[in-house]
N, C-alpha and C. Protein backbone atom coordinates (compact mmCIF):
# COMPACT_ATOMS: atom_id res chain seq x y z
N UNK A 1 -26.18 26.34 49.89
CA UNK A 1 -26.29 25.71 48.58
C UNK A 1 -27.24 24.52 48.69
N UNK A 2 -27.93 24.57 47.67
CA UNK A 2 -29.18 23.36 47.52
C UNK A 2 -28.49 21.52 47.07
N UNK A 3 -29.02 20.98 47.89
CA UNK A 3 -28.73 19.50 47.06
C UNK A 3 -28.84 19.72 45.49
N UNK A 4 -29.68 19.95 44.84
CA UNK A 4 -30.03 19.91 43.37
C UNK A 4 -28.80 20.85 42.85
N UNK A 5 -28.33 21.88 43.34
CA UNK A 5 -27.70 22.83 42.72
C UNK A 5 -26.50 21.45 42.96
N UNK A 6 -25.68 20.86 43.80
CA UNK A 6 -24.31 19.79 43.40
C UNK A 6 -24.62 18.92 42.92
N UNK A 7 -26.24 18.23 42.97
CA UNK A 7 -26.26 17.48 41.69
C UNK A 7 -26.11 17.95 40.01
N UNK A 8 -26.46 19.07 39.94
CA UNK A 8 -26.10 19.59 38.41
C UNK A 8 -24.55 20.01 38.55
N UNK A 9 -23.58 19.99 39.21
CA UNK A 9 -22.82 20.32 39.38
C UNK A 9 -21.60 18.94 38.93
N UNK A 10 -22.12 18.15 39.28
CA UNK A 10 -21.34 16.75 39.59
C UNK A 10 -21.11 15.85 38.33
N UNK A 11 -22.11 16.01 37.04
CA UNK A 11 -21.94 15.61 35.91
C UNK A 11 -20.31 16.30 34.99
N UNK A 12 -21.15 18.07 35.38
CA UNK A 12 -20.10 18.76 34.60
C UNK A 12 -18.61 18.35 35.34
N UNK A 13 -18.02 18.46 36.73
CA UNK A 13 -16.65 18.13 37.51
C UNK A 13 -16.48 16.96 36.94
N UNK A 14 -17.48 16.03 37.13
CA UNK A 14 -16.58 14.79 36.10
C UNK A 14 -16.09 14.60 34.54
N UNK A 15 -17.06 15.51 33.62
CA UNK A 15 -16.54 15.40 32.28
C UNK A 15 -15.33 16.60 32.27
N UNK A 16 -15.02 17.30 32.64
CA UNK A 16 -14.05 18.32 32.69
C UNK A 16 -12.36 17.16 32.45
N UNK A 17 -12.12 16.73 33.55
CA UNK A 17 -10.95 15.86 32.90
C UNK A 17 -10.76 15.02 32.14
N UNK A 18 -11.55 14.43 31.67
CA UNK A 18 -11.86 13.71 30.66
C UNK A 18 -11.79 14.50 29.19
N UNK A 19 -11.65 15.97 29.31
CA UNK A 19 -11.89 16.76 27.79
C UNK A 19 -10.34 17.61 28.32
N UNK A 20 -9.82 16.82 29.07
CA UNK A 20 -8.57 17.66 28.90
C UNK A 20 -7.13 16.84 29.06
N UNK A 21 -7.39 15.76 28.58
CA UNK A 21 -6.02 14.86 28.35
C UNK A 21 -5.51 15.48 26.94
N UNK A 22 -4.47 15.29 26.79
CA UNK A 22 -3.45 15.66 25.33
C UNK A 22 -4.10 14.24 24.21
N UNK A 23 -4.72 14.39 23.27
CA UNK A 23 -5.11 13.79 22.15
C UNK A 23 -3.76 12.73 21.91
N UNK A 24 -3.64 11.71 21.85
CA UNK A 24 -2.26 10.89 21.07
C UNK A 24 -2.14 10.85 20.12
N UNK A 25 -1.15 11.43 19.25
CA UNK A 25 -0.38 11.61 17.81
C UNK A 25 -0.48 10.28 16.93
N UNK A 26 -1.04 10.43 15.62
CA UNK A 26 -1.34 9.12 14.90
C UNK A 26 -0.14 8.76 14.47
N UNK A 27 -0.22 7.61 14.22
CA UNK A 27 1.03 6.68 13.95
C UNK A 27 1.33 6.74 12.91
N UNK A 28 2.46 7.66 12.42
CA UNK A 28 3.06 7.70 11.05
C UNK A 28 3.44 6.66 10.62
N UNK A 29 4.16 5.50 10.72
CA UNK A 29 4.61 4.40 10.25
C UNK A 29 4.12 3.35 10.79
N UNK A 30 3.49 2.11 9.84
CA UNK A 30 3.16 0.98 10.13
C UNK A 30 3.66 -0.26 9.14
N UNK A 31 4.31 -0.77 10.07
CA UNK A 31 4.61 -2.32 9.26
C UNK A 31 3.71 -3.02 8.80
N UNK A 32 4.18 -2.93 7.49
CA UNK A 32 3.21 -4.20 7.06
C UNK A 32 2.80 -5.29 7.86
N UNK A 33 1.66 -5.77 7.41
CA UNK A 33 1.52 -6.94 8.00
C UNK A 33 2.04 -8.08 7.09
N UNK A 34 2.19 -9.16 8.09
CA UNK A 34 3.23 -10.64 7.24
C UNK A 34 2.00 -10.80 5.80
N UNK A 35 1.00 -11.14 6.33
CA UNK A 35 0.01 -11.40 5.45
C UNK A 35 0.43 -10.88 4.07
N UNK A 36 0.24 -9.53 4.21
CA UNK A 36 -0.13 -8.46 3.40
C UNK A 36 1.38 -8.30 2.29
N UNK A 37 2.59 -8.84 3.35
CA UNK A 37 3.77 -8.79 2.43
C UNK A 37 4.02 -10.48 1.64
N UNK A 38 3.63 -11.04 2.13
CA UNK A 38 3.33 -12.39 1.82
C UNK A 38 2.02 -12.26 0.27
N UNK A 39 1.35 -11.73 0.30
CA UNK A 39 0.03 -11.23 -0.57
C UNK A 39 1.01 -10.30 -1.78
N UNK A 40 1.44 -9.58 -0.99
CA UNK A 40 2.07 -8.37 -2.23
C UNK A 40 3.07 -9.62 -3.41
N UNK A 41 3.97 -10.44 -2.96
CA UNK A 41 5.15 -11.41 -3.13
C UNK A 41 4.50 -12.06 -3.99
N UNK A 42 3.04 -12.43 -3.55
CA UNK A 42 1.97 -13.80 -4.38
C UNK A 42 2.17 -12.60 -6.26
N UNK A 43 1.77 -11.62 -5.55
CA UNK A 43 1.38 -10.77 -6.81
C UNK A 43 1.83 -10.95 -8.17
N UNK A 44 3.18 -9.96 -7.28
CA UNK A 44 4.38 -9.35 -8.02
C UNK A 44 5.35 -10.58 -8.82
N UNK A 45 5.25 -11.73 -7.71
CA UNK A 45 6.09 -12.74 -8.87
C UNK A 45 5.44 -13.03 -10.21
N UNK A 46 4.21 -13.36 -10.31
CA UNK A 46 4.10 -13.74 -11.94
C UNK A 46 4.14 -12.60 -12.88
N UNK A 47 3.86 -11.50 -11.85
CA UNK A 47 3.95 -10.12 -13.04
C UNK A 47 5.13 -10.34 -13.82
N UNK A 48 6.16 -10.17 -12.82
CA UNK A 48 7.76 -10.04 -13.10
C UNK A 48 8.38 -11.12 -14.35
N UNK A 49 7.84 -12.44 -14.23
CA UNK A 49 7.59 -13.79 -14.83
C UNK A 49 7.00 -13.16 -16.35
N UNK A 50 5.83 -12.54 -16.74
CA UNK A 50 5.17 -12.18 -17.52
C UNK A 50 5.95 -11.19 -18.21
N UNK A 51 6.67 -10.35 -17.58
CA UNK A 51 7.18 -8.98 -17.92
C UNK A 51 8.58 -9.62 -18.85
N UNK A 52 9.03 -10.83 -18.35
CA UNK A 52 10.76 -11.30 -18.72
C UNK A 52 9.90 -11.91 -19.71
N UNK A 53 8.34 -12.70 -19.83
CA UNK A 53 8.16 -13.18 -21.07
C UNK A 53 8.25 -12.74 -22.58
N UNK A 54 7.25 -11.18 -22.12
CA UNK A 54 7.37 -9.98 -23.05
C UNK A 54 8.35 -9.70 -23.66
N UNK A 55 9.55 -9.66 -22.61
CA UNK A 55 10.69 -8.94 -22.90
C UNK A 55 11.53 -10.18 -23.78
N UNK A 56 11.67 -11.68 -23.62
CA UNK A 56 11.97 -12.43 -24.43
C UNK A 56 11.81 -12.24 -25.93
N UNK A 57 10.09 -11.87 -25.80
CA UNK A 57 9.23 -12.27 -27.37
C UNK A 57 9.73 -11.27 -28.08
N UNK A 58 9.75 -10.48 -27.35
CA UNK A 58 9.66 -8.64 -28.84
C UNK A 58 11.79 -9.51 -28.95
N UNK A 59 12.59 -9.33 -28.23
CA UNK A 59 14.28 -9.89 -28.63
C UNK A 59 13.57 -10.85 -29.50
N UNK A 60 12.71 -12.12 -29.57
CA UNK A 60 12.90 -12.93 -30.45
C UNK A 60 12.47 -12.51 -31.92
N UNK A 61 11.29 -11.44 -31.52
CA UNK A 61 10.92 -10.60 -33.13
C UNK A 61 11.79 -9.97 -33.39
N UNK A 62 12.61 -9.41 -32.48
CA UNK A 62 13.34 -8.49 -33.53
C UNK A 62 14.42 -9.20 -34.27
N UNK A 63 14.75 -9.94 -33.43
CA UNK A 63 15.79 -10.97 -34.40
C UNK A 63 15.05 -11.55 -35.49
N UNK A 64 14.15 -12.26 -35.70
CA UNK A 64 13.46 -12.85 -36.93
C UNK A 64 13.41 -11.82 -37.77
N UNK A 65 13.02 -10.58 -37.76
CA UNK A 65 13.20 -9.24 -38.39
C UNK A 65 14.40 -8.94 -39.17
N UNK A 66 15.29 -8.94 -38.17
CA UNK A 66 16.65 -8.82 -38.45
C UNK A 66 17.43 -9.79 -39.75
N UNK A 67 17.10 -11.21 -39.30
CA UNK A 67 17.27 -12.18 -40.20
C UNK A 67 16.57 -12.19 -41.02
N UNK A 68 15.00 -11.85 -41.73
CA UNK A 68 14.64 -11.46 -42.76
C UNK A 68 15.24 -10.46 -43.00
N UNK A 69 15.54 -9.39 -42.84
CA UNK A 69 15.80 -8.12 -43.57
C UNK A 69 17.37 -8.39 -43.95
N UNK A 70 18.45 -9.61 -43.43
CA UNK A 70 19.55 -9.66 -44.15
C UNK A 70 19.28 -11.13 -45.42
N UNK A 71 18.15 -11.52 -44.96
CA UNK A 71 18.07 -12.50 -46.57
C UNK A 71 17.44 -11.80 -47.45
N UNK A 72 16.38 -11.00 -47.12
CA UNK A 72 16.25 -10.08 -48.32
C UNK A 72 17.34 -9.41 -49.24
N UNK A 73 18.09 -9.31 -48.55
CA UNK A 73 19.15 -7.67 -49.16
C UNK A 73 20.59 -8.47 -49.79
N UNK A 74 20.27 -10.13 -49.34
CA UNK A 74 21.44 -10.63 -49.97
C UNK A 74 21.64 -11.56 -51.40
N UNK A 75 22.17 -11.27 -52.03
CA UNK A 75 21.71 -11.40 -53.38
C UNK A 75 21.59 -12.85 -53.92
C-alpha cells in the first residue's frame, strides 16, 4: 500500500465517528426566564386594571339606564 493511498484514507477514519454519535433530543420544556416572567407581570397588570375599569363603567351605565327608565315610567 502507497503512502498517498493512507493519506486519503485518514480524513475519511476520522470523520466516520463523528457522523455516528446519537443526535440529542430537543428540549421539550423550558422555564421561563425571570426576566421574561417579570416582563409578562409588567404587562398583564394594567390590562387587568383596565379590564375592572371597563367592567365598572358599562355597571355604572347600566344603572343610570336603569334609573332613567324607572323615572320615566313613574308618574
Amino acid at each position: 500500500m502507497d503512502v498517498r493511498h493512507c493519506l486519503l484514507l485518514l480524513p475519511l477514519t476520522l470523520a466516520l465517528p463523528a457522523g455516528c454519535s446519537n443526535p440529542q433530543p430537543p428540549e421539550t420544556e423550558r422555564r421561563p426566564d425571570p426576566q421574561a416572567a417579570a416582563m409578562r407581570k409588567a404587562i398583564a397588570q394594567p390590562l387587568a386594571e383596565a379590564r375592572a375599569a371597563a367592567a365598572a363603567t358599562e355597571d355604572a351605565a347600566r344603572t343610570g339606564q336603569k334609573a332613567l327608565q324607572t323615572a320615566d315610567s313613574a308618574p
